[in-house]
Structures are given as C-alpha cells and as structure tokens.
Protein backbone atom coordinates (compact mmCIF):
# COMPACT_ATOMS: atom_id res chain seq x y z
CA UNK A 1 18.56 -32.12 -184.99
CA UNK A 2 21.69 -32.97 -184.26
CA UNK A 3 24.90 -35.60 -184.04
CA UNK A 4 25.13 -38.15 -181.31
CA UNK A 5 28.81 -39.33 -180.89
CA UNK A 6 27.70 -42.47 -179.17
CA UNK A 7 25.50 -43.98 -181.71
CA UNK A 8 27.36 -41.96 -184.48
CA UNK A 9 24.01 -40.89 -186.39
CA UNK A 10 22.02 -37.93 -187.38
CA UNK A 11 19.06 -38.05 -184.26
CA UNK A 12 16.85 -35.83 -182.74
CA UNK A 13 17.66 -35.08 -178.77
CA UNK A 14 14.42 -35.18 -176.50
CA UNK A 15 13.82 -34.13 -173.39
CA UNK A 16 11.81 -36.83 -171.00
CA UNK A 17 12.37 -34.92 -167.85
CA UNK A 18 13.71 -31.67 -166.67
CA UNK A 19 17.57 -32.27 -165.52
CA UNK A 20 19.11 -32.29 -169.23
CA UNK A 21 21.69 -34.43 -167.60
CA UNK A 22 20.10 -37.42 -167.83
CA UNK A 23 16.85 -36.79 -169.33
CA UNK A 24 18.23 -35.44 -172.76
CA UNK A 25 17.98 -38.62 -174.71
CA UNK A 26 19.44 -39.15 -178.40
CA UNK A 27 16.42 -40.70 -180.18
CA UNK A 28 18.18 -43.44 -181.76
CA UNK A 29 20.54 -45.10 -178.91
CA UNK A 30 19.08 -43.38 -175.86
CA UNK A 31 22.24 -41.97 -174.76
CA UNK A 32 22.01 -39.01 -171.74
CA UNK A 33 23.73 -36.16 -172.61
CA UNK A 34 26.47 -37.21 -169.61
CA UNK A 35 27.35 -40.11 -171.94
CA UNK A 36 27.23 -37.95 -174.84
CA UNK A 37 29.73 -35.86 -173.11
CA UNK A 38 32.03 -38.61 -171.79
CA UNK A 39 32.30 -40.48 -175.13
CA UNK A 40 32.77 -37.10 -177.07
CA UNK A 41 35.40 -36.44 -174.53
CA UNK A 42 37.34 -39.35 -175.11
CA UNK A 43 36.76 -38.98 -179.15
CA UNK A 44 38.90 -35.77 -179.10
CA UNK A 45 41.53 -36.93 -176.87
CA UNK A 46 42.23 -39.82 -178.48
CA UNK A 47 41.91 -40.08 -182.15
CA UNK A 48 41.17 -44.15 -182.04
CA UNK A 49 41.33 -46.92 -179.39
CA UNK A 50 42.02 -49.85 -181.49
CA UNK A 51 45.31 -49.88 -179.92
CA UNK A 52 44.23 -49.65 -176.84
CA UNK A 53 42.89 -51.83 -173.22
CA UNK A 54 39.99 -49.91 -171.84
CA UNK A 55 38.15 -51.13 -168.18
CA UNK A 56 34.86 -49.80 -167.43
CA UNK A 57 32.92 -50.84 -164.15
CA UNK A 58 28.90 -50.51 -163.89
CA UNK A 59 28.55 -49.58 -167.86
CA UNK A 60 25.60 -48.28 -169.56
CA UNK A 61 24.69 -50.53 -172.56
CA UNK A 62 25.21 -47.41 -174.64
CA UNK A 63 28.86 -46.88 -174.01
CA UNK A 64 29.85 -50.69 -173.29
CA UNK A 65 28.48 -50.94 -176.68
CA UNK A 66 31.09 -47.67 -178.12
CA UNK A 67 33.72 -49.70 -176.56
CA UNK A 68 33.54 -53.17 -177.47
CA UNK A 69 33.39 -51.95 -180.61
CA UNK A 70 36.74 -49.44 -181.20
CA UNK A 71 38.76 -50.70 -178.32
CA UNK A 72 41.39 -53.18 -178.65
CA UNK A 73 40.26 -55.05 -175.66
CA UNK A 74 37.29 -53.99 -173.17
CA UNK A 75 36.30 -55.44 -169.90
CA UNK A 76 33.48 -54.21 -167.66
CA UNK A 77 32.57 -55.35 -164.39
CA UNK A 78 29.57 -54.62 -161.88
CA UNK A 79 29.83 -55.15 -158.02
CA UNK A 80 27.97 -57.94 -156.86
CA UNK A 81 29.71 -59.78 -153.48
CA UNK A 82 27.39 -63.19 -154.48
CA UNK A 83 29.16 -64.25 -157.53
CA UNK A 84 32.72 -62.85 -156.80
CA UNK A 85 34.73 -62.55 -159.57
CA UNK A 86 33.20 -65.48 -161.00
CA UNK A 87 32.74 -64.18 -164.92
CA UNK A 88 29.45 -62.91 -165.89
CA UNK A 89 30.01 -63.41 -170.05
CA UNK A 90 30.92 -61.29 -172.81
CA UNK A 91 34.13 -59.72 -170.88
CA UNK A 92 32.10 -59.36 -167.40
CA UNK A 93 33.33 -59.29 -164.29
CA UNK A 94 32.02 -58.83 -160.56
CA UNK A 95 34.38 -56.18 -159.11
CA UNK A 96 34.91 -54.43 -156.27
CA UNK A 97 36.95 -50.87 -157.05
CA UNK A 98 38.19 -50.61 -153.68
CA UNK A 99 40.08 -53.91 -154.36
CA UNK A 100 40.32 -54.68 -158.00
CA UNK A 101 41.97 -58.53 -159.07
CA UNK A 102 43.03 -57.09 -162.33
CA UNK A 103 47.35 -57.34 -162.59
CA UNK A 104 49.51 -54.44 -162.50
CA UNK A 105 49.59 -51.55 -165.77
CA UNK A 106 46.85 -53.70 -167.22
CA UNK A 107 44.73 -51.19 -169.03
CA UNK A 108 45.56 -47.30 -171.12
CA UNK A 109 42.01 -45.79 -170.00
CA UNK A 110 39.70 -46.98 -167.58
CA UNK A 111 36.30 -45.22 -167.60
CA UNK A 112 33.70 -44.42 -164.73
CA UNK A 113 30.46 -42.56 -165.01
CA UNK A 114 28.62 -41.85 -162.04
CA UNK A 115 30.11 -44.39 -159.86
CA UNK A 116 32.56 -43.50 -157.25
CA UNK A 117 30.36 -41.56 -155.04
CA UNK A 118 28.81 -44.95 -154.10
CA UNK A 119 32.05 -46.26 -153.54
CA UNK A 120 32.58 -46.74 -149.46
CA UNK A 121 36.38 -46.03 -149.41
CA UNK A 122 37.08 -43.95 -152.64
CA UNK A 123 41.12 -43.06 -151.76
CA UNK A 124 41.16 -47.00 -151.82
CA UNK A 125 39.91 -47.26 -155.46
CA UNK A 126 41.26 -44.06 -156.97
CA UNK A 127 44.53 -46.03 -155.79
CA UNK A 128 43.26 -49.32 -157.45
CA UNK A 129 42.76 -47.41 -160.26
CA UNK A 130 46.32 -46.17 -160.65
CA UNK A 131 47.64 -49.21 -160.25
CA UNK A 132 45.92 -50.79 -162.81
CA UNK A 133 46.74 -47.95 -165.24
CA UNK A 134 49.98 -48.20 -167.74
CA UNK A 135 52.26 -45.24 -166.63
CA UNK A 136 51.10 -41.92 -168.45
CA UNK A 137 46.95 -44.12 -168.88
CA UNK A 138 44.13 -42.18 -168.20
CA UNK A 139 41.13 -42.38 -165.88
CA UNK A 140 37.81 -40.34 -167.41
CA UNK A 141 34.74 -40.25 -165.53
CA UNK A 142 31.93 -38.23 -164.49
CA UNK A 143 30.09 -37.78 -160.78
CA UNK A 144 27.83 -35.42 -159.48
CA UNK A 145 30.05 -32.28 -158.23
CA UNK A 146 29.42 -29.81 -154.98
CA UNK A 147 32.18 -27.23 -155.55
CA UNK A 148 30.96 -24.77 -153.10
CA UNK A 149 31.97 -26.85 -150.25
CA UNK A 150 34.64 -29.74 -149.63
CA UNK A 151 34.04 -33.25 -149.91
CA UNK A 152 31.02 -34.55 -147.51
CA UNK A 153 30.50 -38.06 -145.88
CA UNK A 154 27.40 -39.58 -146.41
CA UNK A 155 27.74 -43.10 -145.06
CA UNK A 156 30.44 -45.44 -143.74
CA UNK A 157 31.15 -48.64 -143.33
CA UNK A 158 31.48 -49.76 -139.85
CA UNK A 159 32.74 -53.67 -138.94
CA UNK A 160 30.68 -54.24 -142.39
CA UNK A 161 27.39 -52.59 -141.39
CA UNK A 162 26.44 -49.45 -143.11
CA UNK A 163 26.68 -46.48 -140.60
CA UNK A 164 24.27 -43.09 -141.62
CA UNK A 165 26.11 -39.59 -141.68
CA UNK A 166 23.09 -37.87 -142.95
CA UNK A 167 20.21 -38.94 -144.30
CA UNK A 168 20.01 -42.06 -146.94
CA UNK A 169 20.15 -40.85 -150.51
CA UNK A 170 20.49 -43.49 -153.37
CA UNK A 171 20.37 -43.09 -156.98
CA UNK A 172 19.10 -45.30 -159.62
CA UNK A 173 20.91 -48.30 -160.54
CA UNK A 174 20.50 -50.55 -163.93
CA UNK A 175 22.01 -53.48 -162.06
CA UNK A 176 20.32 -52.93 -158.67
CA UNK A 177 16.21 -51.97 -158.46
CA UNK A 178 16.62 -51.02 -154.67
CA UNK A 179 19.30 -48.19 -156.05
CA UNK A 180 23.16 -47.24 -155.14
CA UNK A 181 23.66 -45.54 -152.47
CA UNK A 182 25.89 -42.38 -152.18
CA UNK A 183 28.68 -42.71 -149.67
CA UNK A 184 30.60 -38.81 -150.59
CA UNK A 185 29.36 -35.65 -151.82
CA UNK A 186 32.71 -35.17 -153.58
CA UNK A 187 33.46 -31.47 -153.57
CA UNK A 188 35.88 -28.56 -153.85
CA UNK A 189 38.78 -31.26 -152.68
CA UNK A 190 38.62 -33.88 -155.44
CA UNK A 191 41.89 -33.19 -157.18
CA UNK A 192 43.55 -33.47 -154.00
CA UNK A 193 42.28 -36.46 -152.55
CA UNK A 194 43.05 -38.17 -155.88
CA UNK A 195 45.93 -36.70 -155.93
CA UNK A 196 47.28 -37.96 -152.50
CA UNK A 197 45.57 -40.91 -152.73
CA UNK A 198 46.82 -42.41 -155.95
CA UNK A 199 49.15 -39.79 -157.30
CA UNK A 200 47.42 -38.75 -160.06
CA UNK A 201 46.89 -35.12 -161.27
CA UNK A 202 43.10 -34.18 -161.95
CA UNK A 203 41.61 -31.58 -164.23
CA UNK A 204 38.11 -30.80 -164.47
CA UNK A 205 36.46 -29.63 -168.00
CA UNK A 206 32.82 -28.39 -167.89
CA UNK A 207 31.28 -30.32 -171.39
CA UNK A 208 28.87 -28.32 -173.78
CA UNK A 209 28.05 -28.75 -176.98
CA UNK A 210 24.65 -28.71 -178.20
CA UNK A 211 24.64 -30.00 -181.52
CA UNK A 212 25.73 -32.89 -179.96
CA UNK A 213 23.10 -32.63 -177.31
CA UNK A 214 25.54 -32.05 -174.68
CA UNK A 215 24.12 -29.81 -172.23
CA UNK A 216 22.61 -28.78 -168.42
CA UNK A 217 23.47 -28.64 -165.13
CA UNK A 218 26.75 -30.82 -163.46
CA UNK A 219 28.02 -31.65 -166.66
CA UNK A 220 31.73 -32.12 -165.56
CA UNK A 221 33.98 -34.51 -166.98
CA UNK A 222 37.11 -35.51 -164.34
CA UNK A 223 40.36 -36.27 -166.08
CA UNK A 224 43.23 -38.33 -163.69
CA UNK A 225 46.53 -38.68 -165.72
CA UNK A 226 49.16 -41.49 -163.57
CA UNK A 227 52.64 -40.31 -163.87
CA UNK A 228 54.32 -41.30 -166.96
C-alpha cells in the first residue's frame, strides 16, 4: 500500500515482471515506477506548473495525462517522418529532436523519459533542447545509464541508411510495434557531452522511495539546467 504521485491515489504497487523499473505498476493508473520517479521529481522541484509551458516528446498516457492537467500549456510530439509536423490533435506534434520547429525560449521544462538513446545525433538535440528552453528552464528525463564505461555507439546514420556498430538492440515502443532502436549506450560522459553540446550543466539523482513505489535497478533521473 502505498501513494502514487502520478495518479495521486492511495494504490497498491504490483510487480508483473522482474526489472522493478518498469514492471512495478501502480494499480490504479499503471504508472512504472520510472514515471513514478520522474513525476515525483518534478513535484518537489517545483511546487506547481500552472504557470508554466512544459514540452514532452514520445509521452506515456500516464504522464501526458499529469501534464495536461497542472501545466499552463503542454505539447507533446512523437517522431513520425510521414506526417511531418502536420498536427496529430489534442496539442500533438510529429517531431524530430535533432531538429525541433518549436521558436526560440518557448517552453520552462521540457521532459524526456527514455528517449534520447534512440536519438541518432543526441549533441544535435540536447542543443535543440536548449534552445527551446527559457534561460534558467529545465530539461528532466530519464535513460538507461552505463556508468562503468563512457558513452558507446550503437548505430549511425550513414547518407540516411542505418549503419550497425554492434549488434541491433531495440526497445519497446507505444507508438511503433517493430520497437526503437538504441543508437548510444550513454555512459560515464553524459554531463559532458551535454554540457559541450548545449551548455547546460547536468546532475544526476538516483530516485527511491518506496511508499511511492519508486524503486530497482537504473532508476536515475538526469537534471540539465540552461544558463540563466
């Protein structure tokens, strides 16, 4: 028994598989305990976002759903090349991170969980990402972590094919059944390639709290602050 800060309710926290991660589920809303730990994350630092422009690309339903709710304007987007930018409904967008269309200082906090390892060129959209960010705004997001060894390429993009480094992995993707797959084993090295990429400093917080069903392995929530 515990409290899920996504749903906000008194739930039970189940276990459908054995990597807490992703297979602790709230009861109620289905939240993992990653998006447990993101949302709680960004319920401490800030005490409301009503005042606030949040962007969040390839959302879960659970936290797009936390958002639209509390922020003072939301917009999500998913990368599909077919439709563009062509809107998708209910604040959609099709985005690519590496090149976002969004102006200048548009948003206070963007969000990412589990999405920039798929990303082909990630200095690229760490840098879209600062630009995009008010001076001083926030970017909060979650990916899995290697710290015992710097940052590995897994794939490239060569004259637009897809060129192997090692072999294929792809993880599961609610907008894609054939998967995502992973371009960088980000490692040791993240703060710094953000850093020199975009400019922004990085902190790293490992996120327990098991009342709130926060909990297991990886559970690191990445912090990049843009110079005020």
């Amino acid at each position: 028994m515990g409290h899920c800060p996504v749903c906000g309710k008194v739930t039970l926290f189940i276990a459908f598989g054995g990597w807490f991660r992703e297979d602790l589920k709230c009861v109620r809303c289905k939240s993992s305990a990653r998006e447990r730990a993101v949302i709680h994350y960004i319920s401490v630092n800030w005490a409301g976002l009503s005042h606030m422009a949040v962007y969040e690309p390839s959302p879960a339903s659970r936290s797009r759903a936390f958002f639209e709710r509390r922020a003072a304007n939301y917009a999500w987007s998913v990368y599909s090349p077919e439709l563009l930018v062509d809107d998708m409904g209910c604040g959609g967008s099709s985005q690519d991170l590496e090149c976002l269309t969004f102006g200048d200082e548009s948003f206070d906090l963007v969000v990412s969980q589990d999405v920039f390892e798929h990303v082909a060129n990630p200095a690229a959209a760490f840098a879209e990402v600062s630009r995009i960010l008010v001076p001083g705004g926030s970017h909060v997001f979650t990916m899995p972590w290697y710290p015992g060894h710097p940052t590995q390429r897994q794939a490239e993009l060569v004259d637009g094919q897809i060129a192997h480094l090692a072999p294929p992995e792809y993880h599961g993707d609610p907008f894609d059944s054939n998967g995502a797959l992973v371009f960088n084993r980000f490692g040791s090295d993240i703060a710094d390639l953000i850093g020199v990429s975009s400019g922004m400093t990085t902190t790293i917080t490992e996120a327990t709290e098991t009342r709130m069903g926060i909990c297991g392995d990886s559970m690191f929530i990445f912090h990049s602050v843009k110079p005020a």
